[in-house]
PDB file of N, CA and C in Angstrom:
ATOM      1  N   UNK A   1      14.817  18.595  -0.082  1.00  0.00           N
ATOM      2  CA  UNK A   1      13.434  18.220  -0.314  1.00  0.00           C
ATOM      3  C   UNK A   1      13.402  17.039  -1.275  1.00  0.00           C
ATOM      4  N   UNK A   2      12.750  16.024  -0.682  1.00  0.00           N
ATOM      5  CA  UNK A   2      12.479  14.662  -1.789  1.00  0.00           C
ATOM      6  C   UNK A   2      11.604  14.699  -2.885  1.00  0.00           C
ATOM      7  N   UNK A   3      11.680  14.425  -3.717  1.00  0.00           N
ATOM      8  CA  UNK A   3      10.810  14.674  -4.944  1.00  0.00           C
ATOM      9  C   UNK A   3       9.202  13.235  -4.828  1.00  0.00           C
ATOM     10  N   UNK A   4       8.341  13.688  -5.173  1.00  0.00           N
ATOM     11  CA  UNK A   4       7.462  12.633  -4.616  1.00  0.00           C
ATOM     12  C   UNK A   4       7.400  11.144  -5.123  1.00  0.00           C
ATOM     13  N   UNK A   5       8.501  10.850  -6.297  1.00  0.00           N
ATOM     14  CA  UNK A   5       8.826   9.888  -6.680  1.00  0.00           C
ATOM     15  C   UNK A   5       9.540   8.983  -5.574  1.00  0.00           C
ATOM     16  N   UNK A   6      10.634   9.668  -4.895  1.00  0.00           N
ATOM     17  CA  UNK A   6      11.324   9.413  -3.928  1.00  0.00           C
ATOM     18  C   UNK A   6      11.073   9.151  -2.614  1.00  0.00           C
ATOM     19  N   UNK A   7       9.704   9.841  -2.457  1.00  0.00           N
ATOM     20  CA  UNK A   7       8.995   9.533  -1.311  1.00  0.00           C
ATOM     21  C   UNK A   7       8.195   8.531  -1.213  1.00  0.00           C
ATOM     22  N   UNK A   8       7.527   8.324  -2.459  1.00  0.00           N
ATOM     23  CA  UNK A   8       6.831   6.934  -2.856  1.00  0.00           C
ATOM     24  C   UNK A   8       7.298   5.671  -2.563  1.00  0.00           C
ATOM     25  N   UNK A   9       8.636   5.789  -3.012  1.00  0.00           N
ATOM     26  CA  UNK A   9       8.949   4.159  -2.876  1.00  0.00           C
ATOM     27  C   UNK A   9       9.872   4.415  -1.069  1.00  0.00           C
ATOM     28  N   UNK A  10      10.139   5.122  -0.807  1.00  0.00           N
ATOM     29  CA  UNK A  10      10.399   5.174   0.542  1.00  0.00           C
ATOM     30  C   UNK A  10       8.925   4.516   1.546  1.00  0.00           C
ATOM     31  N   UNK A  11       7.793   5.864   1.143  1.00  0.00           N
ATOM     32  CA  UNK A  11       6.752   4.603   1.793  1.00  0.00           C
ATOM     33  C   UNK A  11       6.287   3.242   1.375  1.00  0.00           C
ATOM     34  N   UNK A  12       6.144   3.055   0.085  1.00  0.00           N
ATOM     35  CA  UNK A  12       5.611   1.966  -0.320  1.00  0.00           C
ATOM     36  C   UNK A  12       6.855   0.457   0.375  1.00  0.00           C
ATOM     37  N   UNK A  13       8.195   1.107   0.363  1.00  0.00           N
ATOM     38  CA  UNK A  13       8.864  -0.176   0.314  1.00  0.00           C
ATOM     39  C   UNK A  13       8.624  -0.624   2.443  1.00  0.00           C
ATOM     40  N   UNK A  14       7.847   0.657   2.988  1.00  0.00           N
ATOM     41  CA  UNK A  14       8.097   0.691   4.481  1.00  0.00           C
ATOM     42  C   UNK A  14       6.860   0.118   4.936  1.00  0.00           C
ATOM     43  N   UNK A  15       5.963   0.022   3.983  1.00  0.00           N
ATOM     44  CA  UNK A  15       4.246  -0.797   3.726  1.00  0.00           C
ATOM     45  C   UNK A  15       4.697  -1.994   3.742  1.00  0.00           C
ATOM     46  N   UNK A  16       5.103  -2.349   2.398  1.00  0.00           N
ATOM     47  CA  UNK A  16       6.015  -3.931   2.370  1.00  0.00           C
ATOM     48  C   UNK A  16       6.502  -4.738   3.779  1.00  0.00           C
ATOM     49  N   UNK A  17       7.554  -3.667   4.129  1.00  0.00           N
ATOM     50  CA  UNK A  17       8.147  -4.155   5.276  1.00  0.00           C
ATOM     51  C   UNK A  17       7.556  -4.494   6.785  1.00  0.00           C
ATOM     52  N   UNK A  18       6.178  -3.496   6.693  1.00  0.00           N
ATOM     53  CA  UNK A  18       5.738  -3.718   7.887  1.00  0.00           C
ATOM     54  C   UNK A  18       4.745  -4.902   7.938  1.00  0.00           C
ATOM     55  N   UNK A  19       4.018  -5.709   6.495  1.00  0.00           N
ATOM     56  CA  UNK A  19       3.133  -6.390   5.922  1.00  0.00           C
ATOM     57  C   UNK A  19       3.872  -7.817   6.228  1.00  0.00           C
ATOM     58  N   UNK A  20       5.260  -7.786   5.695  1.00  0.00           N
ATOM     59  CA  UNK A  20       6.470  -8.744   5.431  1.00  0.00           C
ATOM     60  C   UNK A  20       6.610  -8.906   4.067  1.00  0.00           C
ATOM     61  N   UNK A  21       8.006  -8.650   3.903  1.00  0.00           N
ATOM     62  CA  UNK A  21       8.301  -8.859   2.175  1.00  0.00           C
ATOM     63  C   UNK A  21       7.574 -10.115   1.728  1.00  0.00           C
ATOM     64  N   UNK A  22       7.810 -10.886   2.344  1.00  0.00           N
ATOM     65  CA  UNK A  22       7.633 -12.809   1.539  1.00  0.00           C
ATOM     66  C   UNK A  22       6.257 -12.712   1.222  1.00  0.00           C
ATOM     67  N   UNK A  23       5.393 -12.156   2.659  1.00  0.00           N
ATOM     68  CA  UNK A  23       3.878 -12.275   2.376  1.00  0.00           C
ATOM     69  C   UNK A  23       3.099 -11.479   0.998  1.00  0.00           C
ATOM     70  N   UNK A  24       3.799 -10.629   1.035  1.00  0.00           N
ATOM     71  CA  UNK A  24       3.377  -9.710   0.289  1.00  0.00           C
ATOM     72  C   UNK A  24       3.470 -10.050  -1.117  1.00  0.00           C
ATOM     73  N   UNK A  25       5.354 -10.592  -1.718  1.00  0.00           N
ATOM     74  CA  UNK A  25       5.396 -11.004  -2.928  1.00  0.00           C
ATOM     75  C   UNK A  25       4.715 -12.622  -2.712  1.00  0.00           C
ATOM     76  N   UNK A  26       4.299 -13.830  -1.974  1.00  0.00           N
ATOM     77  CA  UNK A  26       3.523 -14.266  -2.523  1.00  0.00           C
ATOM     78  C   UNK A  26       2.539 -14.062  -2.746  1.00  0.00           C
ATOM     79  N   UNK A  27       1.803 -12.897  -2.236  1.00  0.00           N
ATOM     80  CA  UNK A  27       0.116 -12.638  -2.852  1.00  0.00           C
ATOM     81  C   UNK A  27       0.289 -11.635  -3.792  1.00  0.00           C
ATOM     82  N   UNK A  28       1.369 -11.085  -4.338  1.00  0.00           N
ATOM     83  CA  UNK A  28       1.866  -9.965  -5.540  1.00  0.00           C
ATOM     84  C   UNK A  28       0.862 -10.008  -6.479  1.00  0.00           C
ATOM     85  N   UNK A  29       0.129 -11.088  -6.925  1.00  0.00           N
ATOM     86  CA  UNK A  29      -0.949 -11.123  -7.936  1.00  0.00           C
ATOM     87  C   UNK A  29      -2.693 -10.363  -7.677  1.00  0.00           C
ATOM     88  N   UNK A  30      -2.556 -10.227  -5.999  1.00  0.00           N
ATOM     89  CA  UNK A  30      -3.976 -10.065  -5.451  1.00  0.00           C
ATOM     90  C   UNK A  30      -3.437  -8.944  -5.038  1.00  0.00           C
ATOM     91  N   UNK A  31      -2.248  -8.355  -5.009  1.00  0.00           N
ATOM     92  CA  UNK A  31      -1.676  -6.785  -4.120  1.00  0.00           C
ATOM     93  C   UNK A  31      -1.998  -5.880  -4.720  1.00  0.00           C
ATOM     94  N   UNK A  32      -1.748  -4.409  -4.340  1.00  0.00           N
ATOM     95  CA  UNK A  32      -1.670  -3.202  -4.572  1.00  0.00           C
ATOM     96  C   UNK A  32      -0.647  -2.469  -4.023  1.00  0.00           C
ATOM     97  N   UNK A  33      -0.147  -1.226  -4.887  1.00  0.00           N
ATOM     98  CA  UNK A  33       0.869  -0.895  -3.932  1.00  0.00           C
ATOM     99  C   UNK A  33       0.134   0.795  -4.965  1.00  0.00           C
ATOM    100  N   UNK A  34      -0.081   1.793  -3.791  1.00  0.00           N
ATOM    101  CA  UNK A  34      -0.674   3.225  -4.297  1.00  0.00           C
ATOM    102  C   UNK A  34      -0.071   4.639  -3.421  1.00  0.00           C
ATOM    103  N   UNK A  35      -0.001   5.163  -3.725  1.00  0.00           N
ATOM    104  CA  UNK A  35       0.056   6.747  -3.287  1.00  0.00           C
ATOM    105  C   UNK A  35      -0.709   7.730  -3.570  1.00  0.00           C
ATOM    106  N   UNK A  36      -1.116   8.891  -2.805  1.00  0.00           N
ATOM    107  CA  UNK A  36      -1.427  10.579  -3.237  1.00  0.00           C
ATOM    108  C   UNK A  36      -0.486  11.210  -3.593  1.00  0.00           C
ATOM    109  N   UNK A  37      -0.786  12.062  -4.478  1.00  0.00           N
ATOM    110  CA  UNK A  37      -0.232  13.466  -4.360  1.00  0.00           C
ATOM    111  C   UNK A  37      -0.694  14.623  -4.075  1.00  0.00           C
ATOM    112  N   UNK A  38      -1.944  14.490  -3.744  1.00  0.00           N
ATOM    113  CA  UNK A  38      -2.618  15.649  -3.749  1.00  0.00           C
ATOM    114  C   UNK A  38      -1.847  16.628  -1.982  1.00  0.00           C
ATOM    115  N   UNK A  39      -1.380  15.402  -1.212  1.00  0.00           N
ATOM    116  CA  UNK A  39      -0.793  16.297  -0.281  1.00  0.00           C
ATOM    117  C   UNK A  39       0.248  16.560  -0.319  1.00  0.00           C
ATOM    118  N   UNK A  40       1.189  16.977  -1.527  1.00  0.00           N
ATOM    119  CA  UNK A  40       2.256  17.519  -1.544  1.00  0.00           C
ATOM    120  C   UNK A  40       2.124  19.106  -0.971  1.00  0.00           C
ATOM    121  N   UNK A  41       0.891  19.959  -1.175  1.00  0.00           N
ATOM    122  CA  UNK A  41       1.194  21.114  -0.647  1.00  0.00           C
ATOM    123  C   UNK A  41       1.617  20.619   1.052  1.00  0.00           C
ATOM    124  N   UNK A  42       0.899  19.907   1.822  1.00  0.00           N
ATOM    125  CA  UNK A  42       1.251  19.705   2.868  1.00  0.00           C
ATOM    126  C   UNK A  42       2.156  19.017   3.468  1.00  0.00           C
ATOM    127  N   UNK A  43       3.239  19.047   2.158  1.00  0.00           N
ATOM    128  CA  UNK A  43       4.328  18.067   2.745  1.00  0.00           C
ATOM    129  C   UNK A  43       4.590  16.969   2.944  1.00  0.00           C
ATOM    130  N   UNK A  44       3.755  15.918   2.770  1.00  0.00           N
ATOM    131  CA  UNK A  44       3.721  14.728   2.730  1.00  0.00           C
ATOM    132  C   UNK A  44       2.941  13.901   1.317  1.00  0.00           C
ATOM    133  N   UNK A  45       3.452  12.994   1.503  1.00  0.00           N
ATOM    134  CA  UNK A  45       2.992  12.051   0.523  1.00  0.00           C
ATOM    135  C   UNK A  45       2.480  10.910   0.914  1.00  0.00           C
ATOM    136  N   UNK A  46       1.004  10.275   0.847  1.00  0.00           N
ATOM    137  CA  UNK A  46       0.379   9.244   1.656  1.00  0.00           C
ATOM    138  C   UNK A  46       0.703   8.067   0.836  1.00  0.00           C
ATOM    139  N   UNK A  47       1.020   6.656   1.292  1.00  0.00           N
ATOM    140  CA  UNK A  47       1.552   5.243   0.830  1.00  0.00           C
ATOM    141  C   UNK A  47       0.643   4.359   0.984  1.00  0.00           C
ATOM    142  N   UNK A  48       0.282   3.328   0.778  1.00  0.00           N
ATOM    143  CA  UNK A  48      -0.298   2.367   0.907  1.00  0.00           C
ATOM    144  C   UNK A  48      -0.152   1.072  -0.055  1.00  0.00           C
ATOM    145  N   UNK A  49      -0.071  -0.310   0.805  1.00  0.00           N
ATOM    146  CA  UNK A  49      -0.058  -1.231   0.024  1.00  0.00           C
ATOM    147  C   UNK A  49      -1.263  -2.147   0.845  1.00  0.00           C
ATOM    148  N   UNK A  50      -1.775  -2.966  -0.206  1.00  0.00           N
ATOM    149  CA  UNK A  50      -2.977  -3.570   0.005  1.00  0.00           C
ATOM    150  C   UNK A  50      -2.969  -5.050  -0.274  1.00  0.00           C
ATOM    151  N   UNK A  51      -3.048  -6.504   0.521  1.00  0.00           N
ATOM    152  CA  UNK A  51      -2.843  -7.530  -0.105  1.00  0.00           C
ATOM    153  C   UNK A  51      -4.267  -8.363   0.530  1.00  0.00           C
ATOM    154  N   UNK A  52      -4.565  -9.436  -0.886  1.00  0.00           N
ATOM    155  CA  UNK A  52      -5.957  -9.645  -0.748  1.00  0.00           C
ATOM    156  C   UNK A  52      -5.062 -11.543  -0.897  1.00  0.00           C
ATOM    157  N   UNK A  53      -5.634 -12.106   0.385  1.00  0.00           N
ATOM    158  CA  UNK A  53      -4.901 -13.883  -0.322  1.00  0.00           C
ATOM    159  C   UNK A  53      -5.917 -14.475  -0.017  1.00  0.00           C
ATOM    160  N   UNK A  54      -7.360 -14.042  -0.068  1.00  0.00           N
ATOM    161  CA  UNK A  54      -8.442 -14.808  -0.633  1.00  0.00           C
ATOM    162  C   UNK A  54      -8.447 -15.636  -1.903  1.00  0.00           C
ATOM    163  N   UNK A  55      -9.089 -16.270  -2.293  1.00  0.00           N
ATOM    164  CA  UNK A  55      -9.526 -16.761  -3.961  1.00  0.00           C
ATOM    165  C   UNK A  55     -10.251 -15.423  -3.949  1.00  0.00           C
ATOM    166  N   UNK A  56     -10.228 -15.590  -5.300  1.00  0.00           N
ATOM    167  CA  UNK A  56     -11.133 -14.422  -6.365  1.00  0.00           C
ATOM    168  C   UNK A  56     -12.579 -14.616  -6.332  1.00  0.00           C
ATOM    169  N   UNK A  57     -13.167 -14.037  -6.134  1.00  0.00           N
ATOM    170  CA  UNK A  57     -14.576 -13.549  -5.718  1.00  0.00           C
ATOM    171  C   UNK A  57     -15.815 -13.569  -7.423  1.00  0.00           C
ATOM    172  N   UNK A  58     -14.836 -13.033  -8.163  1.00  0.00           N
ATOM    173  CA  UNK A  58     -15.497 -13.293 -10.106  1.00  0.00           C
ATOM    174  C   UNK A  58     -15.969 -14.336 -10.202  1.00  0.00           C
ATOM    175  N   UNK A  59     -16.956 -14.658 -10.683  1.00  0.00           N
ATOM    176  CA  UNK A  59     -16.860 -16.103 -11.336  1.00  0.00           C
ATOM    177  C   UNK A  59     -16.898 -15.946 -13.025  1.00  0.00           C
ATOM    178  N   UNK A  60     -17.541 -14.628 -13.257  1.00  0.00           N
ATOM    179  CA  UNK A  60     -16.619 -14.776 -14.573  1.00  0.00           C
ATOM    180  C   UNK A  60     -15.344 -14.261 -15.279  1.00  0.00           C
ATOM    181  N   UNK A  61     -14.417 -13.556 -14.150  1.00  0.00           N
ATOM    182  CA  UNK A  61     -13.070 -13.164 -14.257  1.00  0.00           C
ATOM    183  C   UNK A  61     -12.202 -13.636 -13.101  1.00  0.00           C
ATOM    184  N   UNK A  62     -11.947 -14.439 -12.668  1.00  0.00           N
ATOM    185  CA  UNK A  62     -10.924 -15.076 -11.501  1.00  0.00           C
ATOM    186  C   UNK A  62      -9.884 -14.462 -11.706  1.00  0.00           C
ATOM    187  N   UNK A  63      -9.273 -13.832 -12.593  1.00  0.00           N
ATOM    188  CA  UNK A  63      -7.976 -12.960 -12.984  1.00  0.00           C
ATOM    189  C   UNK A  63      -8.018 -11.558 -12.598  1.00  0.00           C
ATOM    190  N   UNK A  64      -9.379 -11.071 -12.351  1.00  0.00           N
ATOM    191  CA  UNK A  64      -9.365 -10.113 -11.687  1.00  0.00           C
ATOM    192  C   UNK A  64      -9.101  -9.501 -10.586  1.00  0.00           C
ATOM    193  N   UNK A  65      -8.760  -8.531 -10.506  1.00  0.00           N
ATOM    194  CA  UNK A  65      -9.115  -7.935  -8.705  1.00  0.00           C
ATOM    195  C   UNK A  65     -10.097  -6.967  -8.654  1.00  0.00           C
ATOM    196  N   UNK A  66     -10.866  -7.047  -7.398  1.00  0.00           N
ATOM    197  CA  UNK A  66     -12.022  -6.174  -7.374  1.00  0.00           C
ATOM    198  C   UNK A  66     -11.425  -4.940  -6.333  1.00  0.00           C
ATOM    199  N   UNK A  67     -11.509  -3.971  -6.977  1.00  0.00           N
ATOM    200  CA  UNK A  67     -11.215  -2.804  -5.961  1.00  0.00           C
ATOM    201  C   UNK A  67     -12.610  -1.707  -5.541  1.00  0.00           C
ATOM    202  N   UNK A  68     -13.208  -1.665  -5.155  1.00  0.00           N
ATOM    203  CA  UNK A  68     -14.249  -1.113  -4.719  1.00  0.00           C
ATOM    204  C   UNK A  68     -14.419  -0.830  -2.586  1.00  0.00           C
ATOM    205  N   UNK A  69     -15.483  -0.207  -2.659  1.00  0.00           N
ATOM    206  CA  UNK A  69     -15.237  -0.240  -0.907  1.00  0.00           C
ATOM    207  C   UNK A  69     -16.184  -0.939  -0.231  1.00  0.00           C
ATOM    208  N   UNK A  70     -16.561  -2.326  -0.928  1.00  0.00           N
ATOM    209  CA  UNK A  70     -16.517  -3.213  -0.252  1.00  0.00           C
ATOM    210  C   UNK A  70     -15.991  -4.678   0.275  1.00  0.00           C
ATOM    211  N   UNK A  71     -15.004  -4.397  -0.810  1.00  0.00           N
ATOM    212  CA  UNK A  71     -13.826  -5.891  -1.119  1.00  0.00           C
ATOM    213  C   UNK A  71     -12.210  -5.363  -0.507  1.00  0.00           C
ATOM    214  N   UNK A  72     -13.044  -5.294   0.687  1.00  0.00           N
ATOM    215  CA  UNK A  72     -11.644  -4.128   1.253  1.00  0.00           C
ATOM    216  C   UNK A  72     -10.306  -5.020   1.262  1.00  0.00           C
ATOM    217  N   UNK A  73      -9.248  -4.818   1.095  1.00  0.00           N
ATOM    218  CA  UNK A  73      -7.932  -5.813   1.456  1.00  0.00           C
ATOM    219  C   UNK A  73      -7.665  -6.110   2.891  1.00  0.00           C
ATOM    220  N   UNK A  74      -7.893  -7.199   3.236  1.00  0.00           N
ATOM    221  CA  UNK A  74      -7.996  -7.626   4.797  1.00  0.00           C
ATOM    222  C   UNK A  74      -6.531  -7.627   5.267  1.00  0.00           C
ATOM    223  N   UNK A  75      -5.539  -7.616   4.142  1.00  0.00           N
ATOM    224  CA  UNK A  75      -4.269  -6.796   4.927  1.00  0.00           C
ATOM    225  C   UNK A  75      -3.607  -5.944   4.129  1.00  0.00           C
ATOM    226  N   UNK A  76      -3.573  -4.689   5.168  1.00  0.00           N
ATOM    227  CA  UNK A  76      -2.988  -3.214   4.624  1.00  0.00           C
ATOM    228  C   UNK A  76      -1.713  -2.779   5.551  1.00  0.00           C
ATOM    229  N   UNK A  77      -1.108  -1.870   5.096  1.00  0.00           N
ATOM    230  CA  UNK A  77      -0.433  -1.342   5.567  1.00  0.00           C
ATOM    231  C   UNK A  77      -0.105   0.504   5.062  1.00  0.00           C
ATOM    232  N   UNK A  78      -0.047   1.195   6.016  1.00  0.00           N
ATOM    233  CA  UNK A  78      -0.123   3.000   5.139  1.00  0.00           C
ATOM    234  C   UNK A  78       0.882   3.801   6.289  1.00  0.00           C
ATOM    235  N   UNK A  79       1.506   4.559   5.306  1.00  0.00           N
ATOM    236  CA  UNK A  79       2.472   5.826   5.945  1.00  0.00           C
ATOM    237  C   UNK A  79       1.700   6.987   5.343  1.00  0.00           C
ATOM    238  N   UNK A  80       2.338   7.768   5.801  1.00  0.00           N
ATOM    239  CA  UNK A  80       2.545   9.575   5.578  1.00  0.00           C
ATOM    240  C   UNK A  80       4.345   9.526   5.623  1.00  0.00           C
ATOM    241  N   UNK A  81       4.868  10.010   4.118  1.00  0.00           N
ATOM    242  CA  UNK A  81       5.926  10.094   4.174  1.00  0.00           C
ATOM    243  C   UNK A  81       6.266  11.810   4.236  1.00  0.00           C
ATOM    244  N   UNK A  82       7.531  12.279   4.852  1.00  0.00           N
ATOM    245  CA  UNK A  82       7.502  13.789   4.720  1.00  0.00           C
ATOM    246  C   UNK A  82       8.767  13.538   3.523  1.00  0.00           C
ATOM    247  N   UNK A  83       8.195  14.715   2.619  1.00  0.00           N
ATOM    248  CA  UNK A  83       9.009  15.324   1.357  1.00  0.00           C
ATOM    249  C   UNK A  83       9.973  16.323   1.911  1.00  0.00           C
ATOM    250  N   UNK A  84      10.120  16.727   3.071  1.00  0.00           N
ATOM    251  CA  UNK A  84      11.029  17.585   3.876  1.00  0.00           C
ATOM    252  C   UNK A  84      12.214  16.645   4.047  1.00  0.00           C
ATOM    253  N   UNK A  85      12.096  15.499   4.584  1.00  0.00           N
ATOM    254  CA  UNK A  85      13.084  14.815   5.111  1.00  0.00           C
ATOM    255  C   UNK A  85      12.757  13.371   4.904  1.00  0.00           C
ATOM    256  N   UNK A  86      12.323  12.824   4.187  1.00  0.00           N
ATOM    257  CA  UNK A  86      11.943  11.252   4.067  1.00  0.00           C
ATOM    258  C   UNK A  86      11.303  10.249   5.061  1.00  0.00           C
ATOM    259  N   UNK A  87      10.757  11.178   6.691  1.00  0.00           N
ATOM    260  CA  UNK A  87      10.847  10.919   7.340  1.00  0.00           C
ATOM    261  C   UNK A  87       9.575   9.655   7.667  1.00  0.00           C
ATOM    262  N   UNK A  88       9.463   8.806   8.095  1.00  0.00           N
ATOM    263  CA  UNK A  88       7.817   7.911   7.510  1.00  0.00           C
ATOM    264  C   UNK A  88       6.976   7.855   9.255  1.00  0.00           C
ATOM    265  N   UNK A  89       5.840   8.318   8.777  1.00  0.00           N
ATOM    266  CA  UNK A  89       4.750   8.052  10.061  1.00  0.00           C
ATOM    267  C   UNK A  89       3.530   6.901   9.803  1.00  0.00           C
ATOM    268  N   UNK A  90       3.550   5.942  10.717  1.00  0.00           N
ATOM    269  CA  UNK A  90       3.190   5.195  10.577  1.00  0.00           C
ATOM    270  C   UNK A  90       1.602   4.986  10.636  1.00  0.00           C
ATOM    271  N   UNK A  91       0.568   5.018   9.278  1.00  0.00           N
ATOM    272  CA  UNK A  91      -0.937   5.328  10.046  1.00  0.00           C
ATOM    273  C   UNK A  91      -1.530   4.457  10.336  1.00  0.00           C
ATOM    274  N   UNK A  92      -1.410   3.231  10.009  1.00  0.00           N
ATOM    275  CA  UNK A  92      -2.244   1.707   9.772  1.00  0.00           C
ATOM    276  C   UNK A  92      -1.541   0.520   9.551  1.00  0.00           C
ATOM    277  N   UNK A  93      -1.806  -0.856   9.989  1.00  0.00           N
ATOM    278  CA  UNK A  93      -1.461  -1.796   9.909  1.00  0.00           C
ATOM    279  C   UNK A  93      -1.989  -2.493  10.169  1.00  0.00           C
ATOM    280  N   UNK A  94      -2.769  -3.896   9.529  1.00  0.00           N
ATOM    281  CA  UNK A  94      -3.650  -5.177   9.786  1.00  0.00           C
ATOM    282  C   UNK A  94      -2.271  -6.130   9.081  1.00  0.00           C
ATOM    283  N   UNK A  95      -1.926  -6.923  10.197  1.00  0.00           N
ATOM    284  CA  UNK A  95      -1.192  -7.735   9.894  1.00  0.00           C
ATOM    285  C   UNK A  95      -1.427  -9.650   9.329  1.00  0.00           C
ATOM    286  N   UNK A  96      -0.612 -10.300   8.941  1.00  0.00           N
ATOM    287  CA  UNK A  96      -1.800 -11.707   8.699  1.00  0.00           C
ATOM    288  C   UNK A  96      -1.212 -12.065  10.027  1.00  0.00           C
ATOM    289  N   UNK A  97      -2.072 -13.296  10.436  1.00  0.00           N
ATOM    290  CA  UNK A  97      -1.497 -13.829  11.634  1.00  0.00           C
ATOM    291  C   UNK A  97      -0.525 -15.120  10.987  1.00  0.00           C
TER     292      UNK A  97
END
């Protein structure tokens, strides 16, 4: 059994990969990279990484990122990892073109 630390970066690094590494670390400043735990009773652990390569939307914080649900990240990527076996299911993907 994987510990949910272990499962984390198993999905998060499989978010990355499906997004593309390069894309991802150049927008690293506008990204997100998150997990649950709340579904560990069910065995899994949910992943997600989020990259925003708009300009900043603030005009009086440009350093910010806005996370709310309407500044959605126009590219995501999300697993369900299993803590049984590391195994990753793939739920979502908006890719850039």
């Amino acid at each position: 059994m994987l510990s949910a630390e272990s499962a984390r970066k198993i999905g998060v690094n499989a978010c990355i990969e499906k997004l593309g590494r390069d894309f991802v670390h150049a927008f690293q400043d506008s990204s997100v990279a998150s997990y649950t735990t709340n579904t560990e009773d069910e065995g899994y652990i949910f992943c997600f990484v989020g990259v925003d390569n708009r300009p900043a939307v603030s005009e009086n914080r440009p350093d910010m990122l806005i996370l709310d649900s309407a500044s959605r990240f126009p590219y995501r990527a999300s697993y369900n990892v299993s803590l049984f076996d590391g195994a990753t299911h793939f739920l979502e993907c908006v890719l850039p073109q």
